[in-house]
C-alpha atoms as a PDB file:
ATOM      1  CA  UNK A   1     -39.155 155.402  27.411  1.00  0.00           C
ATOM      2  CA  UNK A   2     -41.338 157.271  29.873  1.00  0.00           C
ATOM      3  CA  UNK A   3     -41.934 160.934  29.276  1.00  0.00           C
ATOM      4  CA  UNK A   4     -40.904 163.330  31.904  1.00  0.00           C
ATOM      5  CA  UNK A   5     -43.428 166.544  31.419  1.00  0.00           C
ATOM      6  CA  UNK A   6     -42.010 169.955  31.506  1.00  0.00           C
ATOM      7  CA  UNK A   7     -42.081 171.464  34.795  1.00  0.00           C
ATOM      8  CA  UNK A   8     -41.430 175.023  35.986  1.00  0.00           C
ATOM      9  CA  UNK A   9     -40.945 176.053  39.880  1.00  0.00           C
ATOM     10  CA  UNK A  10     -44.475 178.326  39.956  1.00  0.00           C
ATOM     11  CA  UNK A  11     -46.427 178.013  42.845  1.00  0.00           C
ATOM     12  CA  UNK A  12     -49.105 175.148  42.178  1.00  0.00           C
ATOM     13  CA  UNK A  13     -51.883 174.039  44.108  1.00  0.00           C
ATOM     14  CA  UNK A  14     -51.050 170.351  44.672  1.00  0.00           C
ATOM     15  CA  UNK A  15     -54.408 169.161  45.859  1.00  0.00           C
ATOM     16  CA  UNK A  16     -56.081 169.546  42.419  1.00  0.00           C
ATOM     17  CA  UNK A  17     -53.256 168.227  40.730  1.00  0.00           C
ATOM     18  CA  UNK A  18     -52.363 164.399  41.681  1.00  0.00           C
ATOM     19  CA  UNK A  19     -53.109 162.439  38.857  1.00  0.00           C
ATOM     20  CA  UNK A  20     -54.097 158.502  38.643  1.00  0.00           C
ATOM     21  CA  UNK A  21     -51.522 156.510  36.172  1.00  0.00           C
ATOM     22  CA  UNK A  22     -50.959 153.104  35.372  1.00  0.00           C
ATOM     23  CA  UNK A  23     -47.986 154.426  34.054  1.00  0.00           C
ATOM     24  CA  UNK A  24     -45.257 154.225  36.958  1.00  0.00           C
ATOM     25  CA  UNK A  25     -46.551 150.863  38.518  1.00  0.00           C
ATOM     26  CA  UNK A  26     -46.583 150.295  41.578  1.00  0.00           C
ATOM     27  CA  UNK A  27     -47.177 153.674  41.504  1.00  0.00           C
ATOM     28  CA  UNK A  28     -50.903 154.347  41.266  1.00  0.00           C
ATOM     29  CA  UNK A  29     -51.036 158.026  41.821  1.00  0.00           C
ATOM     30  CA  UNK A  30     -48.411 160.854  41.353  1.00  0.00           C
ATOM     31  CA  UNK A  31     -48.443 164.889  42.160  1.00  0.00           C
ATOM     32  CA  UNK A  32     -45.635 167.370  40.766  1.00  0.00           C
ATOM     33  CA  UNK A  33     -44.520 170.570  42.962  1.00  0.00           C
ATOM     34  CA  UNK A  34     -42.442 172.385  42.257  1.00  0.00           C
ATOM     35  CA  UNK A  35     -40.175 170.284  39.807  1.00  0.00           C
ATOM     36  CA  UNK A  36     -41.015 167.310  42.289  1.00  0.00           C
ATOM     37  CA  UNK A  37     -42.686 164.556  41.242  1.00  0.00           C
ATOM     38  CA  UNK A  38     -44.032 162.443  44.816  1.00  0.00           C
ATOM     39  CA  UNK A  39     -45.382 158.911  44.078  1.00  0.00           C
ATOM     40  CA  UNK A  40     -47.998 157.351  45.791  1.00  0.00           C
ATOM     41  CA  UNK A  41     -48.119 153.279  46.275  1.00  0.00           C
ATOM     42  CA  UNK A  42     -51.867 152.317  45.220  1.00  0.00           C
ATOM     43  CA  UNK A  43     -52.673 151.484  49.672  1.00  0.00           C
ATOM     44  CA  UNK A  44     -51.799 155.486  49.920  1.00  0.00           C
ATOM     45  CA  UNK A  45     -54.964 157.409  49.777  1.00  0.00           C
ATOM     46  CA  UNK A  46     -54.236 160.258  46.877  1.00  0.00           C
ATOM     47  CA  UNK A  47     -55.455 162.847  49.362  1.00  0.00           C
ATOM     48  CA  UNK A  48     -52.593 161.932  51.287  1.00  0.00           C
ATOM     49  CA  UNK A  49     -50.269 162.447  48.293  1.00  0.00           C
ATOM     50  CA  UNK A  50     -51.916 165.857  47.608  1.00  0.00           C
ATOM     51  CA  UNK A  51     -50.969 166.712  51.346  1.00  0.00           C
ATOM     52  CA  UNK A  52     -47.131 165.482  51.282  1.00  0.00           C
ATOM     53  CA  UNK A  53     -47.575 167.574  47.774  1.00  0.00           C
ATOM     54  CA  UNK A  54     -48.791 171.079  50.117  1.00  0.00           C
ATOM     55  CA  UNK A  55     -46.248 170.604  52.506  1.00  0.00           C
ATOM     56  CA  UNK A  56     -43.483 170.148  50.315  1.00  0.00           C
ATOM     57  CA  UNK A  57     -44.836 173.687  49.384  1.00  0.00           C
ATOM     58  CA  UNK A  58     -45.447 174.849  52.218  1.00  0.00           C
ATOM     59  CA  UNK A  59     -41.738 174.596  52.659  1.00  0.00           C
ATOM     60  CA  UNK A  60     -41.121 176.623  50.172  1.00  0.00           C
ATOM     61  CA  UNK A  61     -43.167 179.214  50.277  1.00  0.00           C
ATOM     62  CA  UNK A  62     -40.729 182.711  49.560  1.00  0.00           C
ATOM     63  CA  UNK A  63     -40.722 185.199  52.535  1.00  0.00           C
ATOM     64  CA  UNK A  64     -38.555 188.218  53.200  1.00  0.00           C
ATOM     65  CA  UNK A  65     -35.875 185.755  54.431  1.00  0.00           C
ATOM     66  CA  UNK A  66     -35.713 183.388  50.672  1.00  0.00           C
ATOM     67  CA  UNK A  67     -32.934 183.531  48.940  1.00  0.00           C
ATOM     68  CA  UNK A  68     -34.566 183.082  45.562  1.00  0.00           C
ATOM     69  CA  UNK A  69     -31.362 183.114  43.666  1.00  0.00           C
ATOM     70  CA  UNK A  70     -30.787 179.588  45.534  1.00  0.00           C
ATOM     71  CA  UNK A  71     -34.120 178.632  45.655  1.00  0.00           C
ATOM     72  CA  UNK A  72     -34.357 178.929  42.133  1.00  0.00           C
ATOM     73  CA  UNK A  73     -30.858 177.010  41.675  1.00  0.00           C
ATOM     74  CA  UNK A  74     -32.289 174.164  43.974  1.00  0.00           C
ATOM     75  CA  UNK A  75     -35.445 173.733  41.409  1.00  0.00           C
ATOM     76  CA  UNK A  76     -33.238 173.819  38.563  1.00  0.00           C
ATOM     77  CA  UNK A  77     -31.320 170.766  39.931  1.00  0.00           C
ATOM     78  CA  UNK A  78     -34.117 168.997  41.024  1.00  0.00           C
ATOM     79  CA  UNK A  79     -35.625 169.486  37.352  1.00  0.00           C
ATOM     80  CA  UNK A  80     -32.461 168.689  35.654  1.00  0.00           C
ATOM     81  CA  UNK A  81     -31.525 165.670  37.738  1.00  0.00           C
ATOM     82  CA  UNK A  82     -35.326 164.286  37.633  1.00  0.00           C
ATOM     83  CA  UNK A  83     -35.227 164.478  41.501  1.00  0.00           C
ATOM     84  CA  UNK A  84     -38.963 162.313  42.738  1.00  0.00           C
ATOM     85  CA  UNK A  85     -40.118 161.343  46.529  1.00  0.00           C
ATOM     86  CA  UNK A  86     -41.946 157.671  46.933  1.00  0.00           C
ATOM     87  CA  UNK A  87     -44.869 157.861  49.594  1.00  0.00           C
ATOM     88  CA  UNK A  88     -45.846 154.094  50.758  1.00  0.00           C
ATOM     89  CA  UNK A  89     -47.805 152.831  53.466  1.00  0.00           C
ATOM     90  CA  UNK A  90     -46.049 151.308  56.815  1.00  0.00           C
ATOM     91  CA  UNK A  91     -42.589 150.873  55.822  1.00  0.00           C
ATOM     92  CA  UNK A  92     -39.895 149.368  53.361  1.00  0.00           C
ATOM     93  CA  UNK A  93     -39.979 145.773  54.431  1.00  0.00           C
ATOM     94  CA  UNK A  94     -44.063 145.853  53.542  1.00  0.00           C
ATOM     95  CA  UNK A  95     -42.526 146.275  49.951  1.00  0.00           C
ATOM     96  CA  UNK A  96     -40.119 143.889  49.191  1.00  0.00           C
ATOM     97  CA  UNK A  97     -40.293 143.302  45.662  1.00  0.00           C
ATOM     98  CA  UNK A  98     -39.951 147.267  44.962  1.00  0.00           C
END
């Protein structure tokens, strides 16, 4: 059984943080934001999965207008519930056996 690392919903800097791993194959590369873990097919360049990781964040940056109270209940069910976003190149029929 895989692991699933603690996460917390700080802000991060996702561009330092994708990692290379065998681990999730076909999955070559992964990046966690924000208690979201986005997977990268090994034909998706990991600077692109750092990017998809900084605008997932980007999205939820707090302002005057965040309801943090909600925010905060979103990352908790995301965390809880193992929520994760696959990035692949062209589309799903270029994957078939996934």
């Amino acid at each position: 059984m895989v692991s699933v690392p603690d996460l917390d919903s700080s802000p991060v800097k996702s561009e330092s943080l994708v990692v290379g791993d065998e681990c999730y194959a076909p999955f070559t590369t992964y990046v966690d934001v924000k208690n979201l873990r986005i997977f990268g097919l090994e034909e998706v360049d990991p600077t692109f999965v750092g990017n998809v990781g900084k605008a997932y964040e980007a999205m939820f940056e707090s302002t005057s207008l965040t309801d943090s109270g909600m925010q905060d209940d979103l990352y908790a069910g995301m965390k809880q519930r193992y929520v994760f976003q696959r990035v692949g190149y062209i589309g799903p029929e270029y994957y078939d056996e996934i």
